[in-house]
PDB file of N, CA and C in Angstrom:
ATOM      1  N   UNK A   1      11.766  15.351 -16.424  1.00  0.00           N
ATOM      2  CA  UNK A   1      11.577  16.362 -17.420  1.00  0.00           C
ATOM      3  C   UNK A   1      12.164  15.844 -18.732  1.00  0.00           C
ATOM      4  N   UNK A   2      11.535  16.243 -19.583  1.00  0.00           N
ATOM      5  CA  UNK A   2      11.913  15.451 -21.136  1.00  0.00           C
ATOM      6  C   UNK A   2      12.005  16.965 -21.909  1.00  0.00           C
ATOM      7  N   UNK A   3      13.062  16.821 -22.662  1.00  0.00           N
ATOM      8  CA  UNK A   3      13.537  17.851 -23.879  1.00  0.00           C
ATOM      9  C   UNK A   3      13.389  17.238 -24.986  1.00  0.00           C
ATOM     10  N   UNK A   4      12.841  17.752 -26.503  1.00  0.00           N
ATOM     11  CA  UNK A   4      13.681  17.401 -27.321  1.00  0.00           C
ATOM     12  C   UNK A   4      14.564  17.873 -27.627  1.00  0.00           C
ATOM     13  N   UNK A   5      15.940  17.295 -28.298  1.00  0.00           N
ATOM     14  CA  UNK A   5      16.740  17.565 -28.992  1.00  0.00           C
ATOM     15  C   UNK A   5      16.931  17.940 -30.088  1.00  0.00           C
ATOM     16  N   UNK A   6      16.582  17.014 -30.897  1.00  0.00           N
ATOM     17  CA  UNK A   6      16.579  16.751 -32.295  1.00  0.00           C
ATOM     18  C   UNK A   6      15.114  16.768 -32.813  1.00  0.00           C
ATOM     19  N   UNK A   7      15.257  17.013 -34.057  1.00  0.00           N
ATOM     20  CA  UNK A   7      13.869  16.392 -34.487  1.00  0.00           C
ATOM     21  C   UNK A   7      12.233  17.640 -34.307  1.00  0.00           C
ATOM     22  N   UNK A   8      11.189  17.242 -35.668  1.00  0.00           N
ATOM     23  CA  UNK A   8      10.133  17.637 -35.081  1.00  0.00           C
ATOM     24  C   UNK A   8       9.317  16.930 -34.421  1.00  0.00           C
ATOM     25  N   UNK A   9       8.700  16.897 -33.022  1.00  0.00           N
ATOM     26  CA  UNK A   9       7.825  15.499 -32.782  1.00  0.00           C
ATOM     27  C   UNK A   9       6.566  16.493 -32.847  1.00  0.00           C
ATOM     28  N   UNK A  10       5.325  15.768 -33.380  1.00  0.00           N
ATOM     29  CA  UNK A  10       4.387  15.967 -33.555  1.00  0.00           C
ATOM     30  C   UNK A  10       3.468  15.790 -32.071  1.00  0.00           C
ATOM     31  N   UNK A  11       2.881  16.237 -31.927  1.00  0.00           N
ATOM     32  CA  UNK A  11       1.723  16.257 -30.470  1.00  0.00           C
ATOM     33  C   UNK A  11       1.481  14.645 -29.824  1.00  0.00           C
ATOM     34  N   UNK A  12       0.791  13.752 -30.699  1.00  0.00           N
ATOM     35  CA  UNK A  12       0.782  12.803 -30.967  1.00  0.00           C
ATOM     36  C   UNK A  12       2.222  11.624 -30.304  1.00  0.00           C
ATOM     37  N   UNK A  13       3.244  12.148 -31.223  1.00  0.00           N
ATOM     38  CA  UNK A  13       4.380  11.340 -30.880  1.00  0.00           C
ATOM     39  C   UNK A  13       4.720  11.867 -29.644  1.00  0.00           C
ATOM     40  N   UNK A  14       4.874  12.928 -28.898  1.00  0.00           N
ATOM     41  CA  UNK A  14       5.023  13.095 -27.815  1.00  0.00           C
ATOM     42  C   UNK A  14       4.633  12.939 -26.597  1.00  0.00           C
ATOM     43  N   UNK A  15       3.501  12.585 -26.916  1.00  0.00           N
ATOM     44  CA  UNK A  15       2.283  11.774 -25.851  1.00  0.00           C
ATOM     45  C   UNK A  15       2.989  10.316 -25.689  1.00  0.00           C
ATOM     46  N   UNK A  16       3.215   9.868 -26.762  1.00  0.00           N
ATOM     47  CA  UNK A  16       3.190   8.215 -27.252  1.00  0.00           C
ATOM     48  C   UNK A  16       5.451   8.306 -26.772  1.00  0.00           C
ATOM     49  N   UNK A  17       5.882   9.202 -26.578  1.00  0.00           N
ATOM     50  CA  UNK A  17       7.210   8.692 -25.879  1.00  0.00           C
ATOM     51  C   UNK A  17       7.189   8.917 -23.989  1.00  0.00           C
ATOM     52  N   UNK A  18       6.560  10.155 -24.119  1.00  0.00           N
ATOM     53  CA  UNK A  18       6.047  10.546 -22.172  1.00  0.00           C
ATOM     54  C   UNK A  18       5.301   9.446 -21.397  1.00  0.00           C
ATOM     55  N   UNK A  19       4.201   8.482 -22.619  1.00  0.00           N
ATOM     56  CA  UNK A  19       3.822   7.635 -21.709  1.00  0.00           C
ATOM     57  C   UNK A  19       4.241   6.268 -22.003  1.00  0.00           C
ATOM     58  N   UNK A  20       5.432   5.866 -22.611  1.00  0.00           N
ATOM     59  CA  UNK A  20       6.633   4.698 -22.371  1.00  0.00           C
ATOM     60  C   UNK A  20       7.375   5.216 -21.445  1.00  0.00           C
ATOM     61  N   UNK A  21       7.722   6.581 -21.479  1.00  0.00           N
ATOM     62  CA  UNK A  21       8.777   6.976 -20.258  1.00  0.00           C
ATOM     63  C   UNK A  21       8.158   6.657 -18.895  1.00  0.00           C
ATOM     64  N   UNK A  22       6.909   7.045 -18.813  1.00  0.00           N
ATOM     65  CA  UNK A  22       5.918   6.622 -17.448  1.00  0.00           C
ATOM     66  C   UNK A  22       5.593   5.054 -17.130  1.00  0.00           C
ATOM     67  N   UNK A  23       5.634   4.381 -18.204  1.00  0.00           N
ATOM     68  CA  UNK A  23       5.499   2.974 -18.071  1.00  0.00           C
ATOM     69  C   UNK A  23       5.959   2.401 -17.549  1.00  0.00           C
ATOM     70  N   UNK A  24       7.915   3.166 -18.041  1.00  0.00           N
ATOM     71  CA  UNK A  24       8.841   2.054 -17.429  1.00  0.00           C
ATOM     72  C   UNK A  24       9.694   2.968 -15.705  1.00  0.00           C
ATOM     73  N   UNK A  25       8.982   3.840 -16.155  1.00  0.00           N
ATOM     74  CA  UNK A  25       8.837   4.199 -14.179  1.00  0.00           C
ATOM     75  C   UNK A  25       8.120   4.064 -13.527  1.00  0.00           C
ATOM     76  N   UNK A  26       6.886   3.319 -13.638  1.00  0.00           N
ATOM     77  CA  UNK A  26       5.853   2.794 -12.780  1.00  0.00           C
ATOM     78  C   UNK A  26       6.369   1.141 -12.905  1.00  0.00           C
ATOM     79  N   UNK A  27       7.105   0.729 -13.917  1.00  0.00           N
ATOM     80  CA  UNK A  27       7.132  -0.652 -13.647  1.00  0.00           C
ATOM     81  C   UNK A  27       8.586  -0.789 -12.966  1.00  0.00           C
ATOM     82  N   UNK A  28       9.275   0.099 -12.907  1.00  0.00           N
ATOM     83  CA  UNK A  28      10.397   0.012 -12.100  1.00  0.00           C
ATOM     84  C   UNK A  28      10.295   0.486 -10.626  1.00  0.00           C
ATOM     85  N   UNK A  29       9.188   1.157 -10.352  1.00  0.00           N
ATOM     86  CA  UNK A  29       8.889   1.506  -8.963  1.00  0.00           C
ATOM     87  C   UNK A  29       7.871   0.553  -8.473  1.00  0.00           C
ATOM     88  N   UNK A  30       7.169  -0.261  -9.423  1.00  0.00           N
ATOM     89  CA  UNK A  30       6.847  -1.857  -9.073  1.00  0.00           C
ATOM     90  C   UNK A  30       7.674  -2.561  -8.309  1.00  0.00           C
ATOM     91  N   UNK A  31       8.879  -2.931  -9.430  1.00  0.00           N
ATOM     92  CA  UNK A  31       9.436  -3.850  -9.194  1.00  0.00           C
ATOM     93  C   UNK A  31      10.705  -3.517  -7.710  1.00  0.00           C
ATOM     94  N   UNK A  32      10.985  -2.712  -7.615  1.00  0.00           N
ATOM     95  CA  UNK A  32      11.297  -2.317  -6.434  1.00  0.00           C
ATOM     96  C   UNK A  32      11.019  -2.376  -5.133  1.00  0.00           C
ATOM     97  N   UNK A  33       9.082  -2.576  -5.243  1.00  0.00           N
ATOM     98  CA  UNK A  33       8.242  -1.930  -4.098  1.00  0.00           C
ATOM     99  C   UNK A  33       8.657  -4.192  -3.948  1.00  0.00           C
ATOM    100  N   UNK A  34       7.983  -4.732  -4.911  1.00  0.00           N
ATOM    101  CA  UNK A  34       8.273  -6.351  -4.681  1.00  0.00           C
ATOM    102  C   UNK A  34       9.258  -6.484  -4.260  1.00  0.00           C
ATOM    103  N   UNK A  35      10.593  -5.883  -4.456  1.00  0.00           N
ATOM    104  CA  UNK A  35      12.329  -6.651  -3.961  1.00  0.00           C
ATOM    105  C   UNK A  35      11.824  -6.339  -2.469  1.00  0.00           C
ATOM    106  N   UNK A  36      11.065  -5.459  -1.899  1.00  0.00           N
ATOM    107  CA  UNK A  36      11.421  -4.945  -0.726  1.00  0.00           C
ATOM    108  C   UNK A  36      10.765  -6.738   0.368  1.00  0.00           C
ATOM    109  N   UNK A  37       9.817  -7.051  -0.185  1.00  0.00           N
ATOM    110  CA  UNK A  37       9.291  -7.981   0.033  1.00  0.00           C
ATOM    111  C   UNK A  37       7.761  -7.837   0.539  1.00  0.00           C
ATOM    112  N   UNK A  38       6.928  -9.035   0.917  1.00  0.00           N
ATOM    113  CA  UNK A  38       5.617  -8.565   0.827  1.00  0.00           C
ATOM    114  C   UNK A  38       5.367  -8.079   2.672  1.00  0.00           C
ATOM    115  N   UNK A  39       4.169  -6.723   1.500  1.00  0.00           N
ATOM    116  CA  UNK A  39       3.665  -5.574   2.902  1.00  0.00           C
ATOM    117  C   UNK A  39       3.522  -6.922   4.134  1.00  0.00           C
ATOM    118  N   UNK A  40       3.379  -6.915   5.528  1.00  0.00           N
ATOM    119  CA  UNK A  40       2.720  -7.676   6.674  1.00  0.00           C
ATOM    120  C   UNK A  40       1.122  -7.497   6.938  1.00  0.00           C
ATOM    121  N   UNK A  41       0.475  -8.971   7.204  1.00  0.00           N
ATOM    122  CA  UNK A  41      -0.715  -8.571   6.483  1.00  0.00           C
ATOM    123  C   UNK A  41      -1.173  -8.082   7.877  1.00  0.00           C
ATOM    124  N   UNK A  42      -2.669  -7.155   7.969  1.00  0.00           N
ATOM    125  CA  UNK A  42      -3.324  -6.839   8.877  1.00  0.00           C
ATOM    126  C   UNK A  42      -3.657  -7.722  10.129  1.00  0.00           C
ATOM    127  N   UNK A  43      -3.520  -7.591  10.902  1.00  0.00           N
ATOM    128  CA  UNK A  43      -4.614  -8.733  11.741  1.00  0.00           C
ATOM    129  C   UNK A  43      -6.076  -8.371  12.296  1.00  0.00           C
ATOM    130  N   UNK A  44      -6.546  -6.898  11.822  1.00  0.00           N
ATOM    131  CA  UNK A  44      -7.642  -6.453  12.581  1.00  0.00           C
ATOM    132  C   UNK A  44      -8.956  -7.489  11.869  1.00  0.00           C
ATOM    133  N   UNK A  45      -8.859  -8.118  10.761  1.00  0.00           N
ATOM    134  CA  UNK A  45      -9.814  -8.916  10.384  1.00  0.00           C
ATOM    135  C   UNK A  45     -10.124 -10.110  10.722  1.00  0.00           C
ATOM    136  N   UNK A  46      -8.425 -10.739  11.742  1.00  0.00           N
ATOM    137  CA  UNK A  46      -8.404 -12.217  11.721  1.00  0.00           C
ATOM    138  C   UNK A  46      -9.905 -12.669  12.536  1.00  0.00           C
ATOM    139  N   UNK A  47     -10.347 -13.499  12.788  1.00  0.00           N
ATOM    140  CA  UNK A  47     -11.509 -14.233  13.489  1.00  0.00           C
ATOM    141  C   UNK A  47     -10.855 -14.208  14.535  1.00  0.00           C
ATOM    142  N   UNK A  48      -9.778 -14.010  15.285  1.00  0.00           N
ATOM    143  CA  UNK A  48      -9.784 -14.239  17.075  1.00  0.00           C
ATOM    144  C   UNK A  48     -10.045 -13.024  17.096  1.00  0.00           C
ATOM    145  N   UNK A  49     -10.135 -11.905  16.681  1.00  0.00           N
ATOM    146  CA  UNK A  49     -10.305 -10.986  17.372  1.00  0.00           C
ATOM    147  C   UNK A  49     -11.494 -10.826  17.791  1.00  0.00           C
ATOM    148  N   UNK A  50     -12.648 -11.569  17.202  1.00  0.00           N
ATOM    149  CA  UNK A  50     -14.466 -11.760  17.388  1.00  0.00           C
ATOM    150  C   UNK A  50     -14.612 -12.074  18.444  1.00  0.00           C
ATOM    151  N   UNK A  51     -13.418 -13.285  19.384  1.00  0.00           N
ATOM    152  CA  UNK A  51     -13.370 -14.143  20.216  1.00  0.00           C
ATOM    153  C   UNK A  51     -12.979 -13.324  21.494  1.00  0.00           C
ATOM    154  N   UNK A  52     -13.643 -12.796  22.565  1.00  0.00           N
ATOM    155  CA  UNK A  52     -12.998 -12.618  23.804  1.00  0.00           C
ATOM    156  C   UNK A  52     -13.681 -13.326  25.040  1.00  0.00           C
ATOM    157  N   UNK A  53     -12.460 -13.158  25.957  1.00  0.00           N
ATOM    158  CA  UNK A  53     -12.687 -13.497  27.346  1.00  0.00           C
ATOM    159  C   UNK A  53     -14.214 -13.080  27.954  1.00  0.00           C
ATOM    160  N   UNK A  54     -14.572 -14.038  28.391  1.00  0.00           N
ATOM    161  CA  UNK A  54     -15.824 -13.437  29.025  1.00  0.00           C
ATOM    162  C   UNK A  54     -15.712 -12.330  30.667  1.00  0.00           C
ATOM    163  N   UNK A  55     -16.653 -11.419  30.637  1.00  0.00           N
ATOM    164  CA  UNK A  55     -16.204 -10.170  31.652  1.00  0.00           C
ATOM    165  C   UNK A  55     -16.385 -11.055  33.256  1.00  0.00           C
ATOM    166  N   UNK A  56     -15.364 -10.654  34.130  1.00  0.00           N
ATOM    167  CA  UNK A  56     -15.911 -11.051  35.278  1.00  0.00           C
ATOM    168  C   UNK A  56     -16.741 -10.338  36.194  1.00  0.00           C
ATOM    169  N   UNK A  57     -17.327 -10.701  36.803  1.00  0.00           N
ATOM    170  CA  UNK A  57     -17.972  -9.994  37.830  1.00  0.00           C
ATOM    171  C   UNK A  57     -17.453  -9.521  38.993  1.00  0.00           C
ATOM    172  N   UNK A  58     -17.292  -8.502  39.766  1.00  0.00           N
ATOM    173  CA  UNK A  58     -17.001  -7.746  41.103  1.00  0.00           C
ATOM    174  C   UNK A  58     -16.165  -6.869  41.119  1.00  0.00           C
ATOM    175  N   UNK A  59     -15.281  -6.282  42.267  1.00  0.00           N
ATOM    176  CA  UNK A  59     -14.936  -4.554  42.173  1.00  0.00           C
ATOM    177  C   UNK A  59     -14.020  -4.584  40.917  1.00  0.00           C
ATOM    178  N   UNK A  60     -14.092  -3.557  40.739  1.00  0.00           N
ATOM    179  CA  UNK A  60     -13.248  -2.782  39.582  1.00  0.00           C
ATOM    180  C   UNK A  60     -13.426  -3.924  38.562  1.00  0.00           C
ATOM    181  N   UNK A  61     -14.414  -4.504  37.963  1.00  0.00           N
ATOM    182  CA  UNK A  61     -14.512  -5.319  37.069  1.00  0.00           C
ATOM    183  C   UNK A  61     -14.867  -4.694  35.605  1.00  0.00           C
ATOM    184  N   UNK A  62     -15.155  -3.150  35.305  1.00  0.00           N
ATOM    185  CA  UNK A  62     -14.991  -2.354  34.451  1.00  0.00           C
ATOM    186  C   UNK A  62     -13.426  -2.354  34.253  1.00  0.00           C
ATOM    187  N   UNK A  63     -13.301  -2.222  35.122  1.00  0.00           N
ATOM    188  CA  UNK A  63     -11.497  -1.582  34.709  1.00  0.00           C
ATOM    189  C   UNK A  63     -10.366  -2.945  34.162  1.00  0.00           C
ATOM    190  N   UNK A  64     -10.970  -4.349  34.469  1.00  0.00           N
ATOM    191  CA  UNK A  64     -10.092  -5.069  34.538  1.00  0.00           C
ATOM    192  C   UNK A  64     -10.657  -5.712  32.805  1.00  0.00           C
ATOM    193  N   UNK A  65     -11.863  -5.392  32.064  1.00  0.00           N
ATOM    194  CA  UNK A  65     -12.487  -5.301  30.935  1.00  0.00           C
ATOM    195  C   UNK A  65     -11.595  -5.386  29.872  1.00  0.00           C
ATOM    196  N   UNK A  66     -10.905  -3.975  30.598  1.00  0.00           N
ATOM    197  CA  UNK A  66     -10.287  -3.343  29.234  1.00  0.00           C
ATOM    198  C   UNK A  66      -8.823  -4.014  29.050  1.00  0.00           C
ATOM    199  N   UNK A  67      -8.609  -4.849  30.049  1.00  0.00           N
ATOM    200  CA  UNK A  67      -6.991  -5.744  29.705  1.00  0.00           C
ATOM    201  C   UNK A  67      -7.785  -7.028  29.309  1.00  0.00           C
ATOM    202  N   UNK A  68      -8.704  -7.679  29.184  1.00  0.00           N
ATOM    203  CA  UNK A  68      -9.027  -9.067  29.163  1.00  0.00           C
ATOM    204  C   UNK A  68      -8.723  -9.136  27.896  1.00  0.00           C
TER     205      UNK A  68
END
């Protein structure tokens, strides 16, 4: 929340201090989110996952599918 104090600010100038105040809290909640270090990347895209075991054949060979 921003007050003025002092001063008349015009419409204009008050826009032009709210969005330096936003600037340097988006670049400080940047630079924060980086110290934490980088996100871990996905693996649902890697190429082994394209790659599976081929199914075997005989009893319960549905069921044994779903661990291969």
């Amino acid at each position: 929340m921003l007050r003025v104090v002092r001063g008349d600010l015009t419409p204009e100038e008050l826009a032009a201090l709210v969005a330096v105040v936003a600037a340097r809290n988006a670049a400080a909640a940047h630079a924060a989110a980086s110290a934490a270090g980088p996100k871990p990347r996905s693996e649902w895209g890697h190429p082994s996952r394209a790659a599976r075991t081929p199914l075997r054949v005989g009893p319960d060979a549905w069921r044994r599918s779903a661990w291969a």
